[in-house]
C-alpha atoms as a PDB file:
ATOM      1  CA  UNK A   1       0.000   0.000   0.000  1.00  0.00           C
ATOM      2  CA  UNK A   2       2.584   2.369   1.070  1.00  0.00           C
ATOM      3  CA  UNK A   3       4.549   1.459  -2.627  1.00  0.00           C
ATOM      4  CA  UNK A   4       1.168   2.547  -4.589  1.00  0.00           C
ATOM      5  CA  UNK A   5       1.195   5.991  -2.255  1.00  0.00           C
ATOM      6  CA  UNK A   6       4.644   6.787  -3.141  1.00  0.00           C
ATOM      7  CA  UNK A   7       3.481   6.025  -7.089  1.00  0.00           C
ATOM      8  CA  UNK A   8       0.461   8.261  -6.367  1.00  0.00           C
ATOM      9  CA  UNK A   9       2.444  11.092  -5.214  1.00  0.00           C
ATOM     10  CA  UNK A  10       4.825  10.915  -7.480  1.00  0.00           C
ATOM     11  CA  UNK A  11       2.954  10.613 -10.713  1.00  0.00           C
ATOM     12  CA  UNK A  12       0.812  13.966  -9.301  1.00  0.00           C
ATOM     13  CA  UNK A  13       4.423  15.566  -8.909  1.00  0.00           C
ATOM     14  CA  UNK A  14       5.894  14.808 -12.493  1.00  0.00           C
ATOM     15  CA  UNK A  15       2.098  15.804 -13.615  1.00  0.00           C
ATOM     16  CA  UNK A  16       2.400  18.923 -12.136  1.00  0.00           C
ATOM     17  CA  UNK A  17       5.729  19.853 -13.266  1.00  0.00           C
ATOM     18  CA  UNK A  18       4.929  18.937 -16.676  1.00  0.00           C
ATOM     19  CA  UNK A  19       1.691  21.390 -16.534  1.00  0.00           C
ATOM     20  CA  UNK A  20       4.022  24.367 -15.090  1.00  0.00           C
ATOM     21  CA  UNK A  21       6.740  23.397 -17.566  1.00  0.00           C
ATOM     22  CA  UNK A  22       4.026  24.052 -20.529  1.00  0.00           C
ATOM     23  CA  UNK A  23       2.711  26.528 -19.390  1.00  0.00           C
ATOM     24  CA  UNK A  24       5.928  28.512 -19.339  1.00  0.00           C
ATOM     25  CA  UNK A  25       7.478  27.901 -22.123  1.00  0.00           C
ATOM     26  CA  UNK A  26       3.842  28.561 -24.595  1.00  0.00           C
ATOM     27  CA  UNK A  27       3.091  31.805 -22.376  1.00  0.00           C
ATOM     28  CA  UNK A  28       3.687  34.642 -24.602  1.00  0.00           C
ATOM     29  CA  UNK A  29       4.342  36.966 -21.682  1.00  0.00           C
ATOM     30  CA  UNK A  30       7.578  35.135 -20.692  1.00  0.00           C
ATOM     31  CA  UNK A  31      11.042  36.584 -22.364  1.00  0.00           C
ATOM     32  CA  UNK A  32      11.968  34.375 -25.529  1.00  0.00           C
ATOM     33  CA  UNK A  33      15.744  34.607 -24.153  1.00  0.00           C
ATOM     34  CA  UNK A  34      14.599  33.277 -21.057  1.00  0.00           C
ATOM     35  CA  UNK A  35      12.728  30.202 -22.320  1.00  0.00           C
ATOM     36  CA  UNK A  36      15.550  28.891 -24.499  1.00  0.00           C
ATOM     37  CA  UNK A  37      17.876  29.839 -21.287  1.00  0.00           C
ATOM     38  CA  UNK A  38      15.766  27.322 -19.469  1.00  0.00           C
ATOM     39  CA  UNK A  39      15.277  24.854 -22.106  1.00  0.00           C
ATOM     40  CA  UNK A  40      18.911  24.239 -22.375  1.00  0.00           C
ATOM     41  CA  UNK A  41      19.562  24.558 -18.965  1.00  0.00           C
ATOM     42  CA  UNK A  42      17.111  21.898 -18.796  1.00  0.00           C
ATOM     43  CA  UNK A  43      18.502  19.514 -21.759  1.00  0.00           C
ATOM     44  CA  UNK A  44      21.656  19.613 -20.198  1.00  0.00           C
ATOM     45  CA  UNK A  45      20.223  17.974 -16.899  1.00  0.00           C
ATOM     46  CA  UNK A  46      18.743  15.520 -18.677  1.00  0.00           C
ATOM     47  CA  UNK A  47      21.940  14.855 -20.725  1.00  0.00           C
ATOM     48  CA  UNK A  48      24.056  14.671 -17.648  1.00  0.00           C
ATOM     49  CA  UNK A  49      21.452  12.112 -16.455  1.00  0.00           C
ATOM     50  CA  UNK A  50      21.530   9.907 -18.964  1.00  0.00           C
ATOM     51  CA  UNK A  51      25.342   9.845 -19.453  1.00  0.00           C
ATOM     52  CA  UNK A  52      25.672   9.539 -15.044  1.00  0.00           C
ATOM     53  CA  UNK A  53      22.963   6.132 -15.419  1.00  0.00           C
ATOM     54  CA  UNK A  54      25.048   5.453 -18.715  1.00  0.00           C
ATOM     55  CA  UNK A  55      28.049   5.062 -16.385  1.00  0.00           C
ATOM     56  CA  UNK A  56      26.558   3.551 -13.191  1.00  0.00           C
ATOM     57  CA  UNK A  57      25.260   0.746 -15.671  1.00  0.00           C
ATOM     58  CA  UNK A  58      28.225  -0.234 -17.252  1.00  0.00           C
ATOM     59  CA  UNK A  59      30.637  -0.013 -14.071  1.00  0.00           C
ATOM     60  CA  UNK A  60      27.754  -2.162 -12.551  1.00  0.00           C
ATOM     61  CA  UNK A  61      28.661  -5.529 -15.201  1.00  0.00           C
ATOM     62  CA  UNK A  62      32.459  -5.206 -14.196  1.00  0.00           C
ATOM     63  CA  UNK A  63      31.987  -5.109 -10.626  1.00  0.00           C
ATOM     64  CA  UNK A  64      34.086  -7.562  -8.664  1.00  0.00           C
ATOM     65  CA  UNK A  65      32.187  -7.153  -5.386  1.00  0.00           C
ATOM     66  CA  UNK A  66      28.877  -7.274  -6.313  1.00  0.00           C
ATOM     67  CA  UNK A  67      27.663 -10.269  -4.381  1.00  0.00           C
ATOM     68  CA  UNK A  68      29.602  -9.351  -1.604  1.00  0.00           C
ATOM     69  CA  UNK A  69      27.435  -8.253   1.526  1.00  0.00           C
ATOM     70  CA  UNK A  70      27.994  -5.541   3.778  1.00  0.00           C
END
């Protein structure tokens, strides 16, 4: 129950975000400069994600100590 909360809450977060996200960039009243500013301040976040889970992923396959516990 508690795993479908956390689900809950965060699809209403990334739903949210998306709306405000949107809704800034299509608002005429916002500075042009300012949108792309944020748009590739945001692509870059997401770029530096995928290359940081690139990363983790591979270093995970050559891991010696893997199956060791802590």
């Amino acid at each position: 129950m508690q795993k479908l909360a956390y689900a809950l809450i965060g699809f209403g977060v990334v739903a949210l975000v998306f709306l405000g996200v949107k809704e800034f960039f299509t608002n005429p009243e916002v500075d042009l400069l300012l949108r792309i500013a944020a748009g590739a301040a945001g692509l870059g976040l997401f770029l530096l994600l995928g290359v940081v889970l690139r990363d983790r992923r591979r270093s995970s396959k050559d891991d010696r100590f893997k199956e060791v516990e802590r």
